[in-house]
Protein backbone atom coordinates (compact mmCIF):
# COMPACT_ATOMS: atom_id res chain seq x y z
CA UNK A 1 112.56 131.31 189.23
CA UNK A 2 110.20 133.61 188.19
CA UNK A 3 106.40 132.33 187.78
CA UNK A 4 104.68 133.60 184.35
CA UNK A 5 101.56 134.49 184.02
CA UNK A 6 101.01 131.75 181.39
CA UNK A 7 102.92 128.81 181.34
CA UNK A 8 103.05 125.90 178.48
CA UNK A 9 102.51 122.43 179.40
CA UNK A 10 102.61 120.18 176.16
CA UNK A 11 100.91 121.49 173.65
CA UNK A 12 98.49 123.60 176.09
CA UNK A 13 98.92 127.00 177.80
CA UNK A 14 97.53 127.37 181.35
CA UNK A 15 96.85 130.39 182.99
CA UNK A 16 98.02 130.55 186.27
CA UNK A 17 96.18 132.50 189.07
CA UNK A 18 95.60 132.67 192.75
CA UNK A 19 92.22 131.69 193.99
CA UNK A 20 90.76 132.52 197.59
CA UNK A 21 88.08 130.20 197.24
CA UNK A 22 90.17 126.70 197.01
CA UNK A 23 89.68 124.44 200.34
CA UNK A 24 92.44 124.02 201.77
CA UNK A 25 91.15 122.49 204.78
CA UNK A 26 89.43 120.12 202.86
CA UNK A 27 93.03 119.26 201.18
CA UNK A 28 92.34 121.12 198.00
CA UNK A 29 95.33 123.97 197.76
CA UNK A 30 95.61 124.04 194.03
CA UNK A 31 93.83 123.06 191.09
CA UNK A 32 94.36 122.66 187.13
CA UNK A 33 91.46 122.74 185.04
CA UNK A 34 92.28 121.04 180.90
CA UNK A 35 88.67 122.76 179.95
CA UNK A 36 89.36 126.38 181.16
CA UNK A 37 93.13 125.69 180.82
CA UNK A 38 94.16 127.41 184.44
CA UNK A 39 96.16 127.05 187.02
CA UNK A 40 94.44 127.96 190.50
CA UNK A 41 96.87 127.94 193.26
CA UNK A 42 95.76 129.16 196.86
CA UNK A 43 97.63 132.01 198.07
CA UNK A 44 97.48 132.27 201.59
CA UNK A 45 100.04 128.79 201.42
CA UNK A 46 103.42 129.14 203.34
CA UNK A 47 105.74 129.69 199.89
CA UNK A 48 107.29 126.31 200.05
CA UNK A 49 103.60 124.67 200.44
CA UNK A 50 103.03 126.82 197.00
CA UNK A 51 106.02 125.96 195.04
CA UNK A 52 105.18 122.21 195.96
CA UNK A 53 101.23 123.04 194.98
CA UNK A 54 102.20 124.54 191.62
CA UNK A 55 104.60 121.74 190.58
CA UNK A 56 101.89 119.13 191.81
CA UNK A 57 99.42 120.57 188.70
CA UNK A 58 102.10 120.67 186.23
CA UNK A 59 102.79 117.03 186.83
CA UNK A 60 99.21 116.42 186.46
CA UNK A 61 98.97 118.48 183.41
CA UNK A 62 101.63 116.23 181.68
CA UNK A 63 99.99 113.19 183.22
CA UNK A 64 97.13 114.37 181.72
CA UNK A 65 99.14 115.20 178.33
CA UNK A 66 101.42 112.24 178.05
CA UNK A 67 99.26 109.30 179.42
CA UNK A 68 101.85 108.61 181.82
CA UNK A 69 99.33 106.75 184.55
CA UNK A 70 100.56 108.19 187.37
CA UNK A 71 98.53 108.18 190.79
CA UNK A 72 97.57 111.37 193.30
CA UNK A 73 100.72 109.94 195.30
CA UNK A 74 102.75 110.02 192.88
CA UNK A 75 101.96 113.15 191.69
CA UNK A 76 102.83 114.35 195.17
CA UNK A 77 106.01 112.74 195.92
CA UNK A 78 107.20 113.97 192.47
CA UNK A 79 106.42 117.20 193.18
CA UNK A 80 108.35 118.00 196.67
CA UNK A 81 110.97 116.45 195.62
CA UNK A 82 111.25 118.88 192.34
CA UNK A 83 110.50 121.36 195.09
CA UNK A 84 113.66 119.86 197.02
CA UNK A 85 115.75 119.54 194.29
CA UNK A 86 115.63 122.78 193.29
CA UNK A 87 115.88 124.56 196.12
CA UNK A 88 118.88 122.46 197.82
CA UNK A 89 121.25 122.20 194.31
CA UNK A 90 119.92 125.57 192.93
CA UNK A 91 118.77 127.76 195.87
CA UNK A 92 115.77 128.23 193.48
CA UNK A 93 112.85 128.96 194.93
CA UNK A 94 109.29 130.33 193.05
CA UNK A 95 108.64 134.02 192.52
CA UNK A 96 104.85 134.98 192.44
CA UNK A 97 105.09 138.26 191.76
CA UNK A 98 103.53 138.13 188.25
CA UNK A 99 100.52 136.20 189.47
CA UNK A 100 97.40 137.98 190.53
């Protein structure tokens, strides 16, 4: 599945980039900004770690969007196991090749 440049999430379009600068030691390996509507996702991630990463900030985005109360963990669990699903029923995996 191919990874736009711009994607939609509710109402709100997010660019989505890579950023060097994120922290990944520090656990921060993607980010999603409502102000600057991006998408920051670190690219020197293993793939899988990055398909997980951008899901992760599109479930916050409609956490954000719908008021659905869900927690960090949540957000996580959610988003390997749309990582999961997708690869093991679909053999769909993410394709950066649009994002810069």
């Amino acid at each position: 599945m191919r990874i736009p440049r711009e994607v939609k999430v509710g109402p709100h379009s997010y660019l989505v980039q890579f950023n060097k600068m994120l922290r990944p030691d520090d656990g921060l390996t993607g980010t999603i900004s409502y102000r600057k509507q991006t998408i920051d996702i670190d690219p020197l991630l293993p793939p899988s770690e990055m398909d997980v990463v951008f899901w992760h900030e599109i479930i916050h985005g409609l956490n954000h969007n719908f008021s659905l109360g869900l927690s960090e963990d949540t957000a996580d669990n959610l988003a390997v196991g749309l990582t999961q699903f997708l690869d093991d029923n679909f053999k769909e995996t993410l394709n950066w090749e649009e994002i810069e």
